[in-house]
Protein backbone atom coordinates (compact mmCIF):
# COMPACT_ATOMS: atom_id res chain seq x y z
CA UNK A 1 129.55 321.54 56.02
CA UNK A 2 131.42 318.07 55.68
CA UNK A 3 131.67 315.57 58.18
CA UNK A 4 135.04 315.62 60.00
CA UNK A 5 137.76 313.47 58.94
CA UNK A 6 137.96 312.24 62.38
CA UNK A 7 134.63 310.93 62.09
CA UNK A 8 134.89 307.16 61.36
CA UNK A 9 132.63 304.92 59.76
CA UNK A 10 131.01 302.03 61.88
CA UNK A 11 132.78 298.62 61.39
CA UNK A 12 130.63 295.47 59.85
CA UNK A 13 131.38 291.90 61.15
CA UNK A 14 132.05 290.69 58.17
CA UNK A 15 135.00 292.33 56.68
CA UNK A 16 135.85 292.22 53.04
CA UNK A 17 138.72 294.71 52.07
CA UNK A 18 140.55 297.55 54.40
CA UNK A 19 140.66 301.18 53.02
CA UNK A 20 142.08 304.69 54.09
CA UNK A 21 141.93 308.05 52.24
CA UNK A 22 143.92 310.88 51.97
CA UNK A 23 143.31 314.64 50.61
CA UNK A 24 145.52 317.72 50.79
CA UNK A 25 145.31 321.20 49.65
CA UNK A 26 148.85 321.48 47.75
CA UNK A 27 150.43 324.36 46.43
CA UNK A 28 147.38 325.20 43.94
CA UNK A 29 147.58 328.59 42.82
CA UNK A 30 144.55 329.45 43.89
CA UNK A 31 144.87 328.65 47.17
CA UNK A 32 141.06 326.38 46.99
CA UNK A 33 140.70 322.98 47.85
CA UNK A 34 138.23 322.02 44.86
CA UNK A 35 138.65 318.01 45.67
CA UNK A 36 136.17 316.36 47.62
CA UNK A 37 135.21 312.59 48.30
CA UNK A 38 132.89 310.37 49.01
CA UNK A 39 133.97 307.51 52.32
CA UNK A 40 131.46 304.86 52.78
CA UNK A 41 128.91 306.58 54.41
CA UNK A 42 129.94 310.47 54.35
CA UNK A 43 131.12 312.82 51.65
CA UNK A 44 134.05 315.32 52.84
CA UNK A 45 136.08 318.32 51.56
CA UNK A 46 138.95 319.22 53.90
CA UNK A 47 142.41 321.12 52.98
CA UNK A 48 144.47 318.56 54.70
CA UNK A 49 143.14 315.23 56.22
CA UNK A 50 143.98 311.00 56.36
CA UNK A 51 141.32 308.85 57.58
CA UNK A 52 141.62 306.09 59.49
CA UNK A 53 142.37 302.33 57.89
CA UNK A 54 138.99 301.08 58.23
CA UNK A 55 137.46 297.63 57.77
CA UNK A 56 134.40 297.59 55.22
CA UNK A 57 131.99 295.25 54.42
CA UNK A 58 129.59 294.55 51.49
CA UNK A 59 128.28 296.88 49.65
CA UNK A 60 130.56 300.10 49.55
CA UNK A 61 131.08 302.90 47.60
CA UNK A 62 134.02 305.41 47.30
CA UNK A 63 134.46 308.23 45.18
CA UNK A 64 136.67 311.62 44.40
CA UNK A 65 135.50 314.49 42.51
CA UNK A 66 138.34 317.21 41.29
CA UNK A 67 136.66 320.52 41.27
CA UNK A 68 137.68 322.53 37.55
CA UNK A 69 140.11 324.80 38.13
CA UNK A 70 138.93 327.21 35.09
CA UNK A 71 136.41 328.61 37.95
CA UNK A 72 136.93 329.97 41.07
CA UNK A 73 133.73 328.08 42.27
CA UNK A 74 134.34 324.55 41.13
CA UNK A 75 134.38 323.19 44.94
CA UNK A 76 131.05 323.80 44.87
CA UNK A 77 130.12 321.43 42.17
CA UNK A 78 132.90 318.38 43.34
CA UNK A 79 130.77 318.81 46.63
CA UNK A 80 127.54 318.72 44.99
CA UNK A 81 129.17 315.61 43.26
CA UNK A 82 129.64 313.89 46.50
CA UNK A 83 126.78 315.18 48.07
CA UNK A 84 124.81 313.50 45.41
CA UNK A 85 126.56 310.05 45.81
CA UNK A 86 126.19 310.08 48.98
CA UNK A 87 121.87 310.81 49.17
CA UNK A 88 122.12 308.01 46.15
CA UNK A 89 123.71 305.21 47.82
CA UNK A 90 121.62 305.36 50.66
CA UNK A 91 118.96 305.00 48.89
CA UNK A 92 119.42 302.76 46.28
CA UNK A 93 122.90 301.23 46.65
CA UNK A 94 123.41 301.74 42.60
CA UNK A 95 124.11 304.63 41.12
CA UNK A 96 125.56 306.24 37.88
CA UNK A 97 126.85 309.03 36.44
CA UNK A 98 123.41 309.89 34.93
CA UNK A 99 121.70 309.51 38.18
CA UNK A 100 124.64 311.86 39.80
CA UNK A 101 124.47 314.88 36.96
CA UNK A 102 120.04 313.93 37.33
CA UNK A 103 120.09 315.04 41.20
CA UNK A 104 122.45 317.72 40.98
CA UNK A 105 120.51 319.67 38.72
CA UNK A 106 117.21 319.63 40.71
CA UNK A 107 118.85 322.46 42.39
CA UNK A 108 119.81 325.75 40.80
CA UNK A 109 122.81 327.16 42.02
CA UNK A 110 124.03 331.28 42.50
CA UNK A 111 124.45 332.61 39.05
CA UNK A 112 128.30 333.09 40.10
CA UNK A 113 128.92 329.16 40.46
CA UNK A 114 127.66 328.88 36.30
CA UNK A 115 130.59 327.17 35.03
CA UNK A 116 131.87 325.07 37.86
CA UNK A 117 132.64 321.66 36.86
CA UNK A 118 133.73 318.88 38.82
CA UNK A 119 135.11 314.97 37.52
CA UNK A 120 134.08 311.77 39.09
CA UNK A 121 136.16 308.36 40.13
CA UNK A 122 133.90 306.13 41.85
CA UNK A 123 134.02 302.62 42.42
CA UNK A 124 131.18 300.37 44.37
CA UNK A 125 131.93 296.96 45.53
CA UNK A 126 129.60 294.01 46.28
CA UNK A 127 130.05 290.44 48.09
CA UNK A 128 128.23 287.98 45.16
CA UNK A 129 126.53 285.25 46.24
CA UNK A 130 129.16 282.75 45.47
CA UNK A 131 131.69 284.71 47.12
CA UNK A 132 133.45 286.62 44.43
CA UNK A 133 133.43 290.49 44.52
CA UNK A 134 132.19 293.08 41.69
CA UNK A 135 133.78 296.31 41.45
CA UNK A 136 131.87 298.75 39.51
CA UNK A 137 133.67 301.51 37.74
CA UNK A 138 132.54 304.79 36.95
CA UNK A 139 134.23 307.78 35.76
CA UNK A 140 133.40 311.33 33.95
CA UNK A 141 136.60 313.30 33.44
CA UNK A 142 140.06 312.60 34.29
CA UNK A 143 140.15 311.11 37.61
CA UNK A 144 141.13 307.69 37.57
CA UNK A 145 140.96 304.60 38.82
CA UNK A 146 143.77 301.72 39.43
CA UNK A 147 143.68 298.24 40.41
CA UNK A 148 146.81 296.02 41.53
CA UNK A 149 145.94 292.11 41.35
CA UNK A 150 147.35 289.95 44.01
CA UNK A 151 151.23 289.63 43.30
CA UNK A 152 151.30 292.33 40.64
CA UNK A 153 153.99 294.63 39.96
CA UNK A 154 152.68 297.10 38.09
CA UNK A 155 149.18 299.32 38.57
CA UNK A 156 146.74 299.19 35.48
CA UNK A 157 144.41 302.20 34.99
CA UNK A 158 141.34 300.99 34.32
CA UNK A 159 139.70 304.29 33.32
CA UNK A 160 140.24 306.21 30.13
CA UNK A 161 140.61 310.36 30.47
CA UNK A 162 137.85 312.24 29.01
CA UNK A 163 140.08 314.89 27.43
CA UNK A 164 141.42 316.48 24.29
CA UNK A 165 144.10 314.34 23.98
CA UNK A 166 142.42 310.65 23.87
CA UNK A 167 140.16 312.37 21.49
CA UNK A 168 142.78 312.99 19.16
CA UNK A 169 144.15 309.23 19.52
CA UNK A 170 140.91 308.39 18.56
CA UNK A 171 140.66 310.36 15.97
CA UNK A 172 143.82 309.42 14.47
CA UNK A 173 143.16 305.69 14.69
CA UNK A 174 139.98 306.23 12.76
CA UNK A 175 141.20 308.10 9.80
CA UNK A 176 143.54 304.85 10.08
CA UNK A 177 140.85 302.77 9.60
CA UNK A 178 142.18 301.19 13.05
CA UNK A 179 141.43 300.86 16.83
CA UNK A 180 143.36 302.61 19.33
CA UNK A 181 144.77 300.23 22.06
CA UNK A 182 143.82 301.18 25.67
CA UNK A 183 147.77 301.42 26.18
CA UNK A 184 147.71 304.26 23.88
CA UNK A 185 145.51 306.40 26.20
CA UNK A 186 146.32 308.15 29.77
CA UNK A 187 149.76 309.65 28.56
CA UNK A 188 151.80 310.43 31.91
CA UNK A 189 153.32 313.54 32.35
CA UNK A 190 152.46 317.03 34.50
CA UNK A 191 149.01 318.60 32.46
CA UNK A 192 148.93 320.98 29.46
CA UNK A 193 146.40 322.42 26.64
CA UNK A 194 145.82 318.76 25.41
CA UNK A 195 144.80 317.62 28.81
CA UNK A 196 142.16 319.65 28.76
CA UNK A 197 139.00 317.71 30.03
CA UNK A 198 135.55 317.56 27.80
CA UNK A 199 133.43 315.51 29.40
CA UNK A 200 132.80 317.10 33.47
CA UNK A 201 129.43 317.67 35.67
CA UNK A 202 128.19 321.52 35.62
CA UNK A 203 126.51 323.47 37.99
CA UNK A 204 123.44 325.59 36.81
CA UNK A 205 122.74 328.94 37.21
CA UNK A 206 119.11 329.93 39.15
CA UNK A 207 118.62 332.41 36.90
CA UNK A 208 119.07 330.06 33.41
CA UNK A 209 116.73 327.81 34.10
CA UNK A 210 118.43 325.42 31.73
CA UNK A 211 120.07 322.15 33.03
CA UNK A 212 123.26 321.41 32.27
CA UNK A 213 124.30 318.78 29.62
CA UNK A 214 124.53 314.96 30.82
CA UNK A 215 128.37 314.38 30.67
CA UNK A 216 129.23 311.46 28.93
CA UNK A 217 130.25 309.09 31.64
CA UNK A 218 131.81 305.43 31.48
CA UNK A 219 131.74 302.36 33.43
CA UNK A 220 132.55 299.21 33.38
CA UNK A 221 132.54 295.92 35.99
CA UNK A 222 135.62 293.94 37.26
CA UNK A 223 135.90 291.01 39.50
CA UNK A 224 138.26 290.72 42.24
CA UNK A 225 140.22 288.95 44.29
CA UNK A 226 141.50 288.95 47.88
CA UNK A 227 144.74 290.25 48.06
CA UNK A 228 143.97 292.97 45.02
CA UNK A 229 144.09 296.37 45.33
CA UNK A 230 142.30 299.69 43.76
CA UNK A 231 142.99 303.35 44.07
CA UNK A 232 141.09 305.93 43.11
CA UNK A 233 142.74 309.08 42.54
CA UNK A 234 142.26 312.77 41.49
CA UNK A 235 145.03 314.32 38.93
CA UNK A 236 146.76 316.10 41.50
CA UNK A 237 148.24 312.31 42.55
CA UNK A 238 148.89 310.74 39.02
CA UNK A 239 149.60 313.98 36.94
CA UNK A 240 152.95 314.11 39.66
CA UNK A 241 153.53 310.31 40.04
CA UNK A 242 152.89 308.40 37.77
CA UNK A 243 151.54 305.35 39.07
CA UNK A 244 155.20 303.38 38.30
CA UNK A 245 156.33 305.24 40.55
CA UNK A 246 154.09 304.23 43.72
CA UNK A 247 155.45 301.63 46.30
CA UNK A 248 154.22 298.48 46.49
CA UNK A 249 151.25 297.21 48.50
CA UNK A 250 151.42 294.36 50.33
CA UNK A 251 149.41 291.98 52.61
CA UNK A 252 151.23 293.54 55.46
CA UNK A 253 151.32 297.56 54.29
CA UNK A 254 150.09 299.80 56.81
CA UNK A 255 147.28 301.25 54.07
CA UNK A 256 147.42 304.85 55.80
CA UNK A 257 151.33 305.23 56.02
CA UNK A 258 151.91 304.35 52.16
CA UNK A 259 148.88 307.14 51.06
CA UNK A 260 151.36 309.85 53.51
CA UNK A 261 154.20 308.51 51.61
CA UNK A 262 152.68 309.14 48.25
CA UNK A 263 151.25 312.70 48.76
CA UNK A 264 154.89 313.59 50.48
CA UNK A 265 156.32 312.26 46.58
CA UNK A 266 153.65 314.51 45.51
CA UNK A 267 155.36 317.56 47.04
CA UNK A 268 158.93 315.95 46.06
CA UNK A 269 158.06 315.87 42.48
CA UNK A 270 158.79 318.33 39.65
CA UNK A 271 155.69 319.72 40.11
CA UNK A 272 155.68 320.13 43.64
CA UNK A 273 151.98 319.59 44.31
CA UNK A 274 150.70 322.24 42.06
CA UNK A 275 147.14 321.01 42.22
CA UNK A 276 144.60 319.55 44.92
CA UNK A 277 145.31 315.76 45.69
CA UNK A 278 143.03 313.40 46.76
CA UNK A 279 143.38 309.56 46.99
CA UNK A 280 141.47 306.24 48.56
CA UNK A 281 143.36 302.96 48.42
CA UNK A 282 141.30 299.63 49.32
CA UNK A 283 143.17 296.25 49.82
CA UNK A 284 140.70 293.30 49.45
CA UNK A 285 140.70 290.75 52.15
């Protein structure tokens, strides 16, 4: 069972960013909540829940994982997703998506879960020795992961989708004998056919005995400043609103009352919160 999202994580004396997280079931159709994350210390799947704004120091990880919603079973792989992150930071404070998809298929699963598939938006921070921070960013699937710099107006994704679509701007820049710009990727708007993901974890079935292919994860490293901000996200929060869209963060933003304010334009958009959302915002100090 998860933790409780009234559990809160011990504060550190020396304080490097504030962050708060937010998940709700929505109106999904099938009635699951197949999000889960992963909040400092704990890993958690509940079908409505904020944390607290809590001060974090150096290291820290968070993470979401959306659950597929081709199977009726897919919570159980986001939640072996987070499970996994959470066993692998406390032991070795680094992890990837290989490590992640490694771990979860040391255990075989019921032969009903076989084809639940789960995405991953993680990022881990850490205080440098000359007092600069590095944000790590991982991602398999379409989860994503935005940063605001200090005095910003506008959110840049920093993660590319694994789906159909991107494949096919690829594609088509190639037979150009050009390079798709990152700009051409991530195109905003509610999900269809083309959206479809290709790159996801996978549960295994006990009775297979065959492990599941390593997803093709990417990552990449950032530096960051006080005053930035990242939020890591599940489609259910930027398939709705796109991240124009989102209010502005500022020095003085009460972290937990803009992540209610977003899921509530989540349920005032066009698609009325037809999927699982699930978002952590950090604000550096």
């Amino acid at each position: 069972m998860a933790a409780s999202l009234d559990h809160c994580p011990l504060k550190e004396t020396l304080s490097i960013a504030q962050t708060c997280a937010i998940t709700f079931l929505g109106n999904a159709s099938n009635n699951l909540q197949q999000d889960a994350f992963f909040f400092l210390d704990n890993w958690y799947q509940e079908g409505l829940g904020v944390m607290a704004v809590t001060s974090v120091a150096s290291p820290f990880c968070l993470a979401v994982s959306d659950g597929v919603a081709s199977s009726n079973h897919s919570q159980h792989c986001s939640k072996a997703v987070v499970k996994a992150i959470r066993r692998l930071w406390n032991d070795q404070k680094n992890i990837t998506s290989d490590d992640i998809h490694q771990l979860i298929n040391q255990t075989k699963h019921s032969s009903k879960r076989y084809g639940a598939a789960a995405t991953l938006a993680m990022v881990a921070c850490e205080l440098n020795g000359d007092g600069t921070i590095k944000a790590t960013i991982t991602h398999v699937g379409d989860s994503r992961i935005y940063w605001l710099p200090k005095g910003a107006s506008q959110w840049q994704c920093l993660t590319r989708d694994h789906n159909l679509l991107n494949e096919l701007i690829d594609q088509k820049a190639q037979e150009q004998g050009s390079q798709a710009k990152f700009s051409d990727y991530n195109r905003e708007g509610m999900a269809g056919s083309l959206y479809s993901i290709t790159e996801c974890f996978a549960l295994t079935a006990d009775k297979s005995y065959l492990s599941s292919e390593v997803p093709e994860g990417s990552s990449c490293k950032i530096d960051i400043n006080s005053g930035d901000c990242i939020l890591v996200c599940t489609d259910g929060i930027h398939d709705l609103v796109p991240s124009r869209h989102w209010q502005f963060v500022s020095a003085e933003t009460d972290l937990q009352t803009w992540l209610i304010s977003l899921k509530n334009q989540v349920y005032e958009s066009d698609g009325n919160a037809y999927d699982n959302g699930t978002a952590i915002l950090v604000r550096f100090d």
